[in-house]
N, C-alpha and C. Protein backbone atom coordinates (compact mmCIF):
# COMPACT_ATOMS: atom_id res chain seq x y z
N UNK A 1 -21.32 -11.65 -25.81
CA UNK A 1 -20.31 -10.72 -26.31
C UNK A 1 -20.55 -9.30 -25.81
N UNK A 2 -21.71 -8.76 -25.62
CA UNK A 2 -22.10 -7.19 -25.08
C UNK A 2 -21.62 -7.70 -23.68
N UNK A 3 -21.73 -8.35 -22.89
CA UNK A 3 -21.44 -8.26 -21.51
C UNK A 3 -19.79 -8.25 -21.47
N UNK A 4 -19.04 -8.95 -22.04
CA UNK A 4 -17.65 -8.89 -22.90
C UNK A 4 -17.16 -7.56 -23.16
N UNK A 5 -17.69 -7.01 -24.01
CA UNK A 5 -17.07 -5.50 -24.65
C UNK A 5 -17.21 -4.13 -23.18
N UNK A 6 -18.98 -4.45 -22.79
CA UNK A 6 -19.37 -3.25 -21.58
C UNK A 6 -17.73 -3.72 -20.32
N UNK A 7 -17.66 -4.60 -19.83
CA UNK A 7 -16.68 -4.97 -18.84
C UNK A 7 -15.40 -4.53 -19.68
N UNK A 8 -14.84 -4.47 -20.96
CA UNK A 8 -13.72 -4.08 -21.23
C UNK A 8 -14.13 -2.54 -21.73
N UNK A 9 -14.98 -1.92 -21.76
CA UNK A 9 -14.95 -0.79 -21.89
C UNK A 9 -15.12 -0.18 -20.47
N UNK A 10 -15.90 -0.03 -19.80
CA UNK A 10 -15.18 0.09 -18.31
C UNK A 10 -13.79 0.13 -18.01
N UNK A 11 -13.02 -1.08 -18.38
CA UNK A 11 -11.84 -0.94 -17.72
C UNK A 11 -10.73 -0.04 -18.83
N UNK A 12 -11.55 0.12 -19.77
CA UNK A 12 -10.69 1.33 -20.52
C UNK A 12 -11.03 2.53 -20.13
N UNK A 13 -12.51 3.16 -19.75
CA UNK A 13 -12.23 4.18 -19.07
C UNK A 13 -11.49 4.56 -17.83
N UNK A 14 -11.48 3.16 -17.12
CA UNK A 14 -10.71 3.27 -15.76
C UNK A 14 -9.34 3.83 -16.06
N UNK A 15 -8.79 2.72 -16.97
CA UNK A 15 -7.52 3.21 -17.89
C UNK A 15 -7.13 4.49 -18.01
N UNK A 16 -8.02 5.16 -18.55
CA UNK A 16 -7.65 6.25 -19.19
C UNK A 16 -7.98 7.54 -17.79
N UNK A 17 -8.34 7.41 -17.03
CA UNK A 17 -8.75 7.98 -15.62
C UNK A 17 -7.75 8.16 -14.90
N UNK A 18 -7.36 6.93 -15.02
CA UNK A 18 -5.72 6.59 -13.92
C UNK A 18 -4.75 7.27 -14.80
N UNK A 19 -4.71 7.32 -15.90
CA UNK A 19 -3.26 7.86 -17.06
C UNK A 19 -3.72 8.89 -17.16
N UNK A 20 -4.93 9.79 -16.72
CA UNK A 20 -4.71 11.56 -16.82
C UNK A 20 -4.67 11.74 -15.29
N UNK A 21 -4.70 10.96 -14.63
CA UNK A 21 -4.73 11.49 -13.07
C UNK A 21 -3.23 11.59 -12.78
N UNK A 22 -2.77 10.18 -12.91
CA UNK A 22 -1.51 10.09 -12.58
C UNK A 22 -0.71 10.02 -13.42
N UNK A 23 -0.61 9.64 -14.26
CA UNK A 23 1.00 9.17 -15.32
C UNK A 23 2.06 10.48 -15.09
N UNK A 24 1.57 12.10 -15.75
CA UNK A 24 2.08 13.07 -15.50
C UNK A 24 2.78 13.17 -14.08
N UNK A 25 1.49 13.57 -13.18
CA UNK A 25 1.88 13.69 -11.86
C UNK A 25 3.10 12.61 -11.12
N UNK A 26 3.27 11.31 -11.26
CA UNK A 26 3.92 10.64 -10.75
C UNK A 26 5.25 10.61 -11.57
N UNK A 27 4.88 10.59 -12.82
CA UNK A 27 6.32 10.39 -13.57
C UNK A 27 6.90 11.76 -13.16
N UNK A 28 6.40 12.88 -13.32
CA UNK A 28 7.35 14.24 -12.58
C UNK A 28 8.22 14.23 -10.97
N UNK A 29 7.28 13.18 -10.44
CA UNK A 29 7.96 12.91 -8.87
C UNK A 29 8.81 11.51 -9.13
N UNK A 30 9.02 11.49 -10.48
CA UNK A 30 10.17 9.88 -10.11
C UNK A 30 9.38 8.50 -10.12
N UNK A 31 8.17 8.78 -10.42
CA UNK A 31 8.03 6.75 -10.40
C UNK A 31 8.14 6.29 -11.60
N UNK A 32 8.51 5.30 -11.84
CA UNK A 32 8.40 4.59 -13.09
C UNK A 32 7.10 3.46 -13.29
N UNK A 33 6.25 3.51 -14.45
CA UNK A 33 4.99 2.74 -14.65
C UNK A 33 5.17 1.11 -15.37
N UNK A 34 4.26 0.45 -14.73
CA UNK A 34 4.44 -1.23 -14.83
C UNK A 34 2.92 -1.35 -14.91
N UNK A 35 1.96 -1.43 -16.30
CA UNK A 35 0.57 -1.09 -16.23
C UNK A 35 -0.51 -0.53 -15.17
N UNK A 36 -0.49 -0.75 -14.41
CA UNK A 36 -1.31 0.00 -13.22
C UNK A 36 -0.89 0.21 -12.09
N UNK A 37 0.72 -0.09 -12.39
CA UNK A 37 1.29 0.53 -10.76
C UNK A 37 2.37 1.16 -11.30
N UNK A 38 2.64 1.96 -10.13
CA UNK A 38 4.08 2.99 -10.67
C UNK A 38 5.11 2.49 -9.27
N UNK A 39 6.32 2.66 -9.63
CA UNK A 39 7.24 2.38 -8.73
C UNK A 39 7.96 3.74 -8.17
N UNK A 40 8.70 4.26 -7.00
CA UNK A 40 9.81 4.72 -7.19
C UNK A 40 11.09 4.18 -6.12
N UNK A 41 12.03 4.09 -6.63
CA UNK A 41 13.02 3.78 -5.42
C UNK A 41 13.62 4.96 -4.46
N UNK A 42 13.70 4.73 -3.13
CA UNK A 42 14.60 5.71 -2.50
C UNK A 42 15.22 5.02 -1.66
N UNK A 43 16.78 4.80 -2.39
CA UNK A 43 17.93 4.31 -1.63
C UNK A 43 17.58 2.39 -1.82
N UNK A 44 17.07 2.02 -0.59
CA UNK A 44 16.83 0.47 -0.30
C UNK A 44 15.22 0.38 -0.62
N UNK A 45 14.95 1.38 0.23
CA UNK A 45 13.11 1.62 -0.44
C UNK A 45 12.72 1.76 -1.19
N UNK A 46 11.30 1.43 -1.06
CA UNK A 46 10.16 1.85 -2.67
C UNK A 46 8.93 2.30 -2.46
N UNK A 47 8.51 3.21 -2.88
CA UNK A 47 7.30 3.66 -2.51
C UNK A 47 6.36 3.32 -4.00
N UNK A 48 5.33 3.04 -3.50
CA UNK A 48 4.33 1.88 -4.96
C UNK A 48 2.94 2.80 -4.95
N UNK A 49 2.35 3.01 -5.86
CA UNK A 49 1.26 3.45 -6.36
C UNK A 49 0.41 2.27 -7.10
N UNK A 50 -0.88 2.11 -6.56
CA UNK A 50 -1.19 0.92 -7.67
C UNK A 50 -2.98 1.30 -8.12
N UNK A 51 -3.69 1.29 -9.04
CA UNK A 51 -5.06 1.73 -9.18
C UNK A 51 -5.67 0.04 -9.30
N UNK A 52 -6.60 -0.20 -8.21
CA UNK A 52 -7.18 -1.51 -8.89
C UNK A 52 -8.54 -1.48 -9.14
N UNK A 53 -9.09 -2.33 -9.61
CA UNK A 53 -10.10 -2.63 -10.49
C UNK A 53 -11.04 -3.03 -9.39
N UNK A 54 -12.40 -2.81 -8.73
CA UNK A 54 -13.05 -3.97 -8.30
C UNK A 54 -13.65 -4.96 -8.70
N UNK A 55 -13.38 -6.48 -8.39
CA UNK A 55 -13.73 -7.49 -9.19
C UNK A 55 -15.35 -7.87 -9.07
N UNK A 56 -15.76 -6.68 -8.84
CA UNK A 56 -17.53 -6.72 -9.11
C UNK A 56 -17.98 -5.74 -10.10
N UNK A 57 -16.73 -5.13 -10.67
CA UNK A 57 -17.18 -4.05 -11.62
C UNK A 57 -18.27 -4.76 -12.77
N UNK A 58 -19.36 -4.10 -13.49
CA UNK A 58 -20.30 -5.00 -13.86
C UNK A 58 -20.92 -3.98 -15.44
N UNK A 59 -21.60 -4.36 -16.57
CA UNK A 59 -21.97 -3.98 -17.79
C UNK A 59 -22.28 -2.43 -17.29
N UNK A 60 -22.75 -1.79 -16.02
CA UNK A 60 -23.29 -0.48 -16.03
C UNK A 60 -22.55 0.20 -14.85
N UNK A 61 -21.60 -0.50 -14.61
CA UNK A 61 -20.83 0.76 -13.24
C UNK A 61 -19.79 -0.27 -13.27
N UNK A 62 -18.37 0.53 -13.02
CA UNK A 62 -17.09 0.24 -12.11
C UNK A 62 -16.80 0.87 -11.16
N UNK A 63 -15.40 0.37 -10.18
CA UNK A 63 -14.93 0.68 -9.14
C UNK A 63 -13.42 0.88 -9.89
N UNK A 64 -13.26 1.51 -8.66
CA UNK A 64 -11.77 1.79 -8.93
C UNK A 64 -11.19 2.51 -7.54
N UNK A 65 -10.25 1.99 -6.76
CA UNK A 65 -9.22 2.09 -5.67
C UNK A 65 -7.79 2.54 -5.69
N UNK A 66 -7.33 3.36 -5.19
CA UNK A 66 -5.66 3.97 -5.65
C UNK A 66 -5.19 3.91 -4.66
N UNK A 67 -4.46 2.34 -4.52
CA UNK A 67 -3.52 2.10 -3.11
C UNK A 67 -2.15 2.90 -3.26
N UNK A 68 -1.85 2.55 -1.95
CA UNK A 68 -0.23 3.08 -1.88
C UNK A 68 0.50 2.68 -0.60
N UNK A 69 1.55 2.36 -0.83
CA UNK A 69 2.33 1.50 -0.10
C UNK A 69 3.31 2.00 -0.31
N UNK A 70 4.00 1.71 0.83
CA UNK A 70 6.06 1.58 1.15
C UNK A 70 6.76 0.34 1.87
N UNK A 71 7.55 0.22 0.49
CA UNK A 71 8.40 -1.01 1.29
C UNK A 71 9.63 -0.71 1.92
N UNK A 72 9.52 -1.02 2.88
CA UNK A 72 11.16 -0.21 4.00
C UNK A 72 11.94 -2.07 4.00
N UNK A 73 13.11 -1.64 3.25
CA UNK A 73 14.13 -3.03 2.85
C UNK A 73 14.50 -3.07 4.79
N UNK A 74 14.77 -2.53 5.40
CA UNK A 74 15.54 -2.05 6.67
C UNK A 74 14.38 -3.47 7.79
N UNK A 75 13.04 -3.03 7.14
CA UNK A 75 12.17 -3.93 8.37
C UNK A 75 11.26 -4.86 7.77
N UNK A 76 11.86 -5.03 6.42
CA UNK A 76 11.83 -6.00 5.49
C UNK A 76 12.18 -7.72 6.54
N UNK A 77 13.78 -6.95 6.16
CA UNK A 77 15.23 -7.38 6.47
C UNK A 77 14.71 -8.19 7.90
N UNK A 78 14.46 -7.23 8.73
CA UNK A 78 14.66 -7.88 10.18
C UNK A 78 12.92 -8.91 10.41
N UNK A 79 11.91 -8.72 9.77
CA UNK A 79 10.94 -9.34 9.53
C UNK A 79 11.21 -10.80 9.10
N UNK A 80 12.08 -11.28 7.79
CA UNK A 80 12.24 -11.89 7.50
C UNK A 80 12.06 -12.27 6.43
N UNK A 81 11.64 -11.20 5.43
CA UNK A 81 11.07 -11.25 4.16
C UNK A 81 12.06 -11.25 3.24
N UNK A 82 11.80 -12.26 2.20
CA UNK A 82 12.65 -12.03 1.48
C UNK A 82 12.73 -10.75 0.74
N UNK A 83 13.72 -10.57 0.16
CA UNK A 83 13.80 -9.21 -0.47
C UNK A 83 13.54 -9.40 -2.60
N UNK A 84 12.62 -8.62 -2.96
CA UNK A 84 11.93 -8.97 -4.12
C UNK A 84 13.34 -9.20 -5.33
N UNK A 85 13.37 -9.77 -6.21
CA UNK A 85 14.20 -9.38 -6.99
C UNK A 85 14.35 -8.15 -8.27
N UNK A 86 13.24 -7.59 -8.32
CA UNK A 86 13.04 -6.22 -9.34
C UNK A 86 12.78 -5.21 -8.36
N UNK A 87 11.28 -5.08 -8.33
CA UNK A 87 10.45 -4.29 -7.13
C UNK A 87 9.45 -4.87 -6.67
N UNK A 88 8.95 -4.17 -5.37
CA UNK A 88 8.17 -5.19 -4.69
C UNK A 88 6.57 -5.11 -5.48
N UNK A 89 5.88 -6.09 -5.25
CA UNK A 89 4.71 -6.06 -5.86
C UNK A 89 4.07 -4.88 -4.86
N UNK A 90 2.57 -4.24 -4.90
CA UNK A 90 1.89 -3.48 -3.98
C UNK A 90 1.38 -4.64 -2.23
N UNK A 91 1.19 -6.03 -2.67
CA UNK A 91 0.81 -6.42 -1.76
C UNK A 91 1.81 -7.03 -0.35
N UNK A 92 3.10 -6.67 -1.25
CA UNK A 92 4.47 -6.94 -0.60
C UNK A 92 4.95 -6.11 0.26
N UNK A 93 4.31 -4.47 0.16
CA UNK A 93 5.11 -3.71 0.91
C UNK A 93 4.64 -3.56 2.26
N UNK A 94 5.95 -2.99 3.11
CA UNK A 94 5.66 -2.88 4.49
C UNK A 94 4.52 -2.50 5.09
N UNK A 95 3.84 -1.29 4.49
CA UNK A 95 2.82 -0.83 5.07
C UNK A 95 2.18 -0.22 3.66
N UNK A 96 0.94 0.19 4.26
CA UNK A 96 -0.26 0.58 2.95
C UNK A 96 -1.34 0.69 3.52
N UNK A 97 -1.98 1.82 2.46
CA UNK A 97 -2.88 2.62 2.86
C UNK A 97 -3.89 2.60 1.31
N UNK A 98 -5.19 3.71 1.69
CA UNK A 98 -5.71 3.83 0.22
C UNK A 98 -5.91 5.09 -0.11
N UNK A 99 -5.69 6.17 -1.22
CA UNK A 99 -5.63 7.58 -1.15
C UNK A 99 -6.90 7.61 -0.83
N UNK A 100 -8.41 6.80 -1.28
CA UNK A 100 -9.96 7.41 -0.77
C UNK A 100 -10.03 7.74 0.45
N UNK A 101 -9.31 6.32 1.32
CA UNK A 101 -9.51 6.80 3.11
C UNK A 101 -8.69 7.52 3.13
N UNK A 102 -7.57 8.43 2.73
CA UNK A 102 -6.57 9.21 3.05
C UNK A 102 -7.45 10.50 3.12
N UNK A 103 -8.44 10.38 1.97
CA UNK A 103 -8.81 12.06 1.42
C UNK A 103 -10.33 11.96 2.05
N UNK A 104 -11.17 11.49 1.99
CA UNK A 104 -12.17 11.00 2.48
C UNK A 104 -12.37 10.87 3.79
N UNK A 105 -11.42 9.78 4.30
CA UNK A 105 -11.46 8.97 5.83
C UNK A 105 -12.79 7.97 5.92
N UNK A 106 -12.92 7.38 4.91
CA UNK A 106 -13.27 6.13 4.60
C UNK A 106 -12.97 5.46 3.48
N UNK A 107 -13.29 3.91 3.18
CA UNK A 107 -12.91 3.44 1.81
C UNK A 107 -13.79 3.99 0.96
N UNK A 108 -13.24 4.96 0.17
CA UNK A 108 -13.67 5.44 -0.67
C UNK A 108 -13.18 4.85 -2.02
N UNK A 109 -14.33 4.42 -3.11
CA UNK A 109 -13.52 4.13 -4.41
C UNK A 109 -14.44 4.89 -5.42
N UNK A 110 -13.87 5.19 -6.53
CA UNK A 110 -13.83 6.35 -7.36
C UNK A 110 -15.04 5.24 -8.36
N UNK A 111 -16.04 5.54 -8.94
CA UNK A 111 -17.13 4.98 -9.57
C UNK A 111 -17.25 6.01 -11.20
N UNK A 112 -17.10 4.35 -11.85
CA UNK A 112 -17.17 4.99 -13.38
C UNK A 112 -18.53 4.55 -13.95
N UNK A 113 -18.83 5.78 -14.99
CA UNK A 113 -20.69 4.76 -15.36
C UNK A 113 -20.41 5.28 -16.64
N UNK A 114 -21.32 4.32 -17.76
CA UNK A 114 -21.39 5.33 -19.14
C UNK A 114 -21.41 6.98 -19.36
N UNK A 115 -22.19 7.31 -18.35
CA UNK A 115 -21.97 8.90 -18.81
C UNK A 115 -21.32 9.74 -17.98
N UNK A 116 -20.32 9.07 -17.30
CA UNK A 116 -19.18 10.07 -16.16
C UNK A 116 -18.39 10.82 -16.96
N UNK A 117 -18.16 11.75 -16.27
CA UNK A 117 -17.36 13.01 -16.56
C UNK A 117 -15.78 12.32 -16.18
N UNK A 118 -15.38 11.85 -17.14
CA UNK A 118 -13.62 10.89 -16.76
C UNK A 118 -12.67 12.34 -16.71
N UNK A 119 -12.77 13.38 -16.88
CA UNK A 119 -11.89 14.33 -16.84
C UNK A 119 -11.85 14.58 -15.19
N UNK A 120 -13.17 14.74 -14.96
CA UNK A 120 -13.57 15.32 -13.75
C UNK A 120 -13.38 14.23 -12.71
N UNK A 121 -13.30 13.33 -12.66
CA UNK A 121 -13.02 11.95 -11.71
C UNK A 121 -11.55 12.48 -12.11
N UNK A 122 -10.74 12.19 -12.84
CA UNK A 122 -9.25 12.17 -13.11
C UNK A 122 -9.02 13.42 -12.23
N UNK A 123 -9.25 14.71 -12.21
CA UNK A 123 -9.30 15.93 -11.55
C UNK A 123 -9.35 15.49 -10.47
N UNK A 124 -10.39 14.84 -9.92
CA UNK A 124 -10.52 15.06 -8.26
C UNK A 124 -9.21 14.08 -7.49
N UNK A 125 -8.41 12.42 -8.54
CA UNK A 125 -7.87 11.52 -8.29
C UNK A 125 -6.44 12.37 -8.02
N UNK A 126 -6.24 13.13 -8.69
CA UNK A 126 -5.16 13.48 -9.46
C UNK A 126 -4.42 14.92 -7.93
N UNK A 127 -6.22 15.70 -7.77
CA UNK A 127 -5.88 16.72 -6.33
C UNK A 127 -5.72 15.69 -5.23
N UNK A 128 -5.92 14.78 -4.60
CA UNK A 128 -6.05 13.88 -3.60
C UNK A 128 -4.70 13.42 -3.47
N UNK A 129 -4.10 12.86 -4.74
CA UNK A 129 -2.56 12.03 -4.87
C UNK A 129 -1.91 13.58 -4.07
N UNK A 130 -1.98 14.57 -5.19
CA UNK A 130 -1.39 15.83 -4.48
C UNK A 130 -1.40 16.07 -2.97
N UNK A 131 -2.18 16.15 -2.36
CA UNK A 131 -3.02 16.89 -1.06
C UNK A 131 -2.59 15.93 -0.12
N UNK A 132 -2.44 14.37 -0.49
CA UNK A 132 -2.48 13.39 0.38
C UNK A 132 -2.01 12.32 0.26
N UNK A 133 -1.85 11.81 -0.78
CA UNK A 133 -0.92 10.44 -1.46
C UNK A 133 0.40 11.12 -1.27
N UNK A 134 1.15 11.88 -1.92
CA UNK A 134 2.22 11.98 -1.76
C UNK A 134 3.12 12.54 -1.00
N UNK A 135 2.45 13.10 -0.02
CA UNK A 135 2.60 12.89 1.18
C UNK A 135 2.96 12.24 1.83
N UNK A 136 1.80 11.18 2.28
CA UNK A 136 1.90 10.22 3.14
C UNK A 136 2.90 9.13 2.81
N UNK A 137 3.60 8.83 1.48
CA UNK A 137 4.17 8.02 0.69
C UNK A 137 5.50 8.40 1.20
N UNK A 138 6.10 10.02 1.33
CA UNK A 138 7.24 10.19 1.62
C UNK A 138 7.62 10.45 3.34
N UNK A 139 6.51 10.86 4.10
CA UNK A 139 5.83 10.39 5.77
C UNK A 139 6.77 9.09 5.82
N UNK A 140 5.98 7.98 5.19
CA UNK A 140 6.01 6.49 5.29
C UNK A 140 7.28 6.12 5.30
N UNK A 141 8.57 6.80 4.76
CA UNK A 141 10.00 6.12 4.69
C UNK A 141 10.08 6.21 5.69
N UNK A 142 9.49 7.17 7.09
CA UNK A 142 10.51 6.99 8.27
C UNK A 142 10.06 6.00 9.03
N UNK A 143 11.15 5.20 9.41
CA UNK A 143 10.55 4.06 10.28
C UNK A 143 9.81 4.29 11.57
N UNK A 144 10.06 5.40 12.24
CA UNK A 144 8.96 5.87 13.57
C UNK A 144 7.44 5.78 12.76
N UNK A 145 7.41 5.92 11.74
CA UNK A 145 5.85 6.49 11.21
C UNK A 145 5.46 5.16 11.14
N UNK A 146 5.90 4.22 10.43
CA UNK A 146 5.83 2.70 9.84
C UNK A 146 5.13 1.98 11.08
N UNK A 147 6.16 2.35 11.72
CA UNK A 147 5.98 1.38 13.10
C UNK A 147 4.58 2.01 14.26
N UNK A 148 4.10 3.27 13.84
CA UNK A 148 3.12 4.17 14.50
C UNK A 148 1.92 3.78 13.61
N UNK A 149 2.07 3.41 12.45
CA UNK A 149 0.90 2.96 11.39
C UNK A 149 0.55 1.39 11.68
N UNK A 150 1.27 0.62 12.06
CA UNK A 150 2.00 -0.67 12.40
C UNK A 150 1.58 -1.20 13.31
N UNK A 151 1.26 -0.05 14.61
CA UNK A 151 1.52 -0.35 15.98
C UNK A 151 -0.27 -0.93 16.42
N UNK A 152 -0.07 -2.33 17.15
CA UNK A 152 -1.05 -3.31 17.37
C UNK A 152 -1.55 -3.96 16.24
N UNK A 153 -0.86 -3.86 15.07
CA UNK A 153 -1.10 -5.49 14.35
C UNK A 153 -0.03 -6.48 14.86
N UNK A 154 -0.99 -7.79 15.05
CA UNK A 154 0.06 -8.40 15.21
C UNK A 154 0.81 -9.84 14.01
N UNK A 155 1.85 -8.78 13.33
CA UNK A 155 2.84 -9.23 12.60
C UNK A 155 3.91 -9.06 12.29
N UNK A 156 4.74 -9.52 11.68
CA UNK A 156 6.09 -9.76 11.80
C UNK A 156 6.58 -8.14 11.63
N UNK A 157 6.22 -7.45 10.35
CA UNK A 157 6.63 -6.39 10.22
C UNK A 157 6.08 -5.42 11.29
N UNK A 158 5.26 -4.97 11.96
CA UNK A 158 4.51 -4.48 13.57
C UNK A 158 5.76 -4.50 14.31
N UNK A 159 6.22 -5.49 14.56
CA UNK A 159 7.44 -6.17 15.60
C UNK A 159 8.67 -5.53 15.12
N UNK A 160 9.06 -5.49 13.95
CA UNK A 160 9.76 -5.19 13.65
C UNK A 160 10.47 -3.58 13.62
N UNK A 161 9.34 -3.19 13.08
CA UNK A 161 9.47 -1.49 12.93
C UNK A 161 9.32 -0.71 14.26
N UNK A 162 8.75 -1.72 15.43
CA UNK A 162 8.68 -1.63 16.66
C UNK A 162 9.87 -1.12 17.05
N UNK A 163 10.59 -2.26 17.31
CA UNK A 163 11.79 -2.91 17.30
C UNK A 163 13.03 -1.65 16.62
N UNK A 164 12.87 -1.54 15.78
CA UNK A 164 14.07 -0.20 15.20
C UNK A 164 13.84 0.66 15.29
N UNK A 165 12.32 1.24 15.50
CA UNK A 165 12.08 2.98 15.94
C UNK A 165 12.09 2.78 17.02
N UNK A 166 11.99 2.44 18.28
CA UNK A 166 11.91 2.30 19.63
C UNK A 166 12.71 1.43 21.03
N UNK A 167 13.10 0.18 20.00
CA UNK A 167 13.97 -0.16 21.00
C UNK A 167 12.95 -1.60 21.07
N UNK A 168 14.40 -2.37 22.04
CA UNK A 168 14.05 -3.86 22.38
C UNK A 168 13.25 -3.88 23.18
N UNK A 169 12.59 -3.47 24.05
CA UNK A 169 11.67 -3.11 25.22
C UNK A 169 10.31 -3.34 24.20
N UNK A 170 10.06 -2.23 24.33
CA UNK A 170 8.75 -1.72 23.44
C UNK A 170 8.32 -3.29 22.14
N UNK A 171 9.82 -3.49 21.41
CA UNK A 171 9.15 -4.77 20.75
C UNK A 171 8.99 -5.99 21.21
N UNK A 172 9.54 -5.90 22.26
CA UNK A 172 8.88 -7.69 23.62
C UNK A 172 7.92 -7.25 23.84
N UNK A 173 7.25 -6.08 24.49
CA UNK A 173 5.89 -5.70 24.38
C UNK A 173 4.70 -6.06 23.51
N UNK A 174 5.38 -5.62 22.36
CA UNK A 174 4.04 -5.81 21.00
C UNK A 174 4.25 -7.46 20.62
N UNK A 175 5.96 -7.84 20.79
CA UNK A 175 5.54 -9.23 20.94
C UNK A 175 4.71 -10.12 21.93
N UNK A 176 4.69 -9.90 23.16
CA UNK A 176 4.08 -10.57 23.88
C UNK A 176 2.18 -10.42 23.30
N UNK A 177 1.87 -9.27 23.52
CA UNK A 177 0.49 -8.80 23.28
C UNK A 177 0.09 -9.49 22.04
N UNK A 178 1.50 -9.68 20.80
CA UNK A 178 0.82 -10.40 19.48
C UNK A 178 0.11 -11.78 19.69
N UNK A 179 1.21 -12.40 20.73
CA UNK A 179 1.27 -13.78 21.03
C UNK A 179 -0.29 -14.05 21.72
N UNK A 180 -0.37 -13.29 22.94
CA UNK A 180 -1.36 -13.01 23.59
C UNK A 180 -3.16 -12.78 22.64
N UNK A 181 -2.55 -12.39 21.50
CA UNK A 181 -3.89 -11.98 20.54
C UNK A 181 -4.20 -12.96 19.49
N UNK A 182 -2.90 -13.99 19.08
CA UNK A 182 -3.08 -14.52 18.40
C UNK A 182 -2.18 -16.00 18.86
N UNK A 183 -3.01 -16.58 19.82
CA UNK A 183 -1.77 -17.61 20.60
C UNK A 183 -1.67 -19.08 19.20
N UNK A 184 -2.65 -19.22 18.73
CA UNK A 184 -2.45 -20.09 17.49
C UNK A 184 -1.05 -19.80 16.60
N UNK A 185 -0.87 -18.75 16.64
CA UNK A 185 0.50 -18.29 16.06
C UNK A 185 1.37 -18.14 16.62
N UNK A 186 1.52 -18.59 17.64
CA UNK A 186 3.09 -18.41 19.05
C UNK A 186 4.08 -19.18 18.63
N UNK A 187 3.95 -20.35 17.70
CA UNK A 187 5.60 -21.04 17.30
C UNK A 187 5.94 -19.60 16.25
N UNK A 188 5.00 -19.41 15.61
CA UNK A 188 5.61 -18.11 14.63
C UNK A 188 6.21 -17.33 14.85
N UNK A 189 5.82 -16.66 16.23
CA UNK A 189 6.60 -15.34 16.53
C UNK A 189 7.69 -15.86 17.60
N UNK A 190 7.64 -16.92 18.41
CA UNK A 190 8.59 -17.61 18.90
C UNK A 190 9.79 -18.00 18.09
N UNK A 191 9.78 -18.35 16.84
CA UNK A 191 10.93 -19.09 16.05
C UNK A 191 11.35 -17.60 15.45
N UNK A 192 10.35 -16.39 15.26
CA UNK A 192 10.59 -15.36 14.58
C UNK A 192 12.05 -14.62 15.69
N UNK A 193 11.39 -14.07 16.80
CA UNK A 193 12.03 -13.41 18.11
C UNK A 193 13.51 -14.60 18.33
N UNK A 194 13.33 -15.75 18.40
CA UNK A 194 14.98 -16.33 18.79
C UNK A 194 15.60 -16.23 17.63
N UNK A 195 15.08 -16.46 16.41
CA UNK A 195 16.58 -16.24 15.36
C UNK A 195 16.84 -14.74 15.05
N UNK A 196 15.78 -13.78 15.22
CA UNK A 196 16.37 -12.66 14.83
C UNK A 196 17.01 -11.88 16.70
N UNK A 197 17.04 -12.68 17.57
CA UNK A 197 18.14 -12.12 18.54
C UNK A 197 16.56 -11.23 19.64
N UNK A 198 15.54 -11.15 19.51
CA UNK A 198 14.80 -10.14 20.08
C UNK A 198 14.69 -11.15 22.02
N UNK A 199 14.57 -12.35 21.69
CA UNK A 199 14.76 -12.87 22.89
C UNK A 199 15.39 -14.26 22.81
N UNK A 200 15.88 -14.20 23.85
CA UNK A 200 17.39 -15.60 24.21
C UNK A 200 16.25 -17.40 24.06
């Protein structure tokens, strides 16, 4: 039962870390909250905030990570994805990032212990979203950026955002090179490229 209560008290300070960092800050810019992620829509898009837990958090220390993502419906659409029926989950959207490597420039995750200063973690979560999360969140609607964040993975959405910021050229390119990188997957991007029109 103590190993029980320490793991749920952890994730109540995490709790309460994430709801003075962000709840204010995000609900003033428009997202709406769904327990540990916030949503907002713009237009067809959504830009997602989500704080997760690491699943090694343990009786004397946690983790804690503040992703962020944008789902662009536009290269959704031409990807092939279905389109969510509420909002998209965080692992659904087009592209994503994490505010630690944003502010940092590594994976950085925010560490809670019995005697942390949760004001002062919330403080530093809270300047970072500012400085650099929300930012990059409203960056991310344009599809040139998507497809520049995008550019040499090889997957459907890569191809895609290729493909609408740049032109048919440029996405036979990143298609071929995908194919080329990942030839186990060539019926994929083969059946992908003839039904969506990219090649005859």
């Amino acid at each position: 039962m103590l190993k029980e209560f320490k793991l749920s008290e952890v994730a109540t300070q995490i709790d309460e870390i994430v709801g003075l960092a962000l709840a204010g800050l995000l609900k003033k810019n428009g997202f709406r909250k769904s327990g540990r992620t916030w949503h907002k829509s713009v237009s067809d898009d959504w830009q997602i905030v989500n704080a997760q837990a690491s699943a090694a958090n343990s009786r004397e220390q946690g983790k804690f990570v503040v992703n962020l993502g944008v789902y662009c419906a536009q290269v959704a659409d031409l990807a092939g994805q279905k389109r969510p029926e509420r909002f998209p989950k965080e692992f659904e959207t087009t592209v994503r990032e994490r505010l630690g490597s944003l502010a940092y420039k590594y994976d950085h995750w925010w560490t809670v212990e019995p005697n942390s200063n949760l004001n002062e973690i919330a403080s530093d979560v809270e300047a970072k979203m500012q400085a650099s999360g929300l930012q990059w969140l409203d960056a991310h609607l344009d599809v040139a950026r998507i497809a520049t964040h995008l550019q040499g993975s090889p997957n459907l959405h890569a191809l895609s955002a290729a493909w609408l910021a740049w032109g048919k050229r440029e996405a036979v390119r990143q298609y071929e090179a995908a194919i080329a990188a990942r030839p186990a997957a060539k019926n994929h991007y083969v059946a992908w490229a003839v039904k969506s029109g990219l090649v005859g």
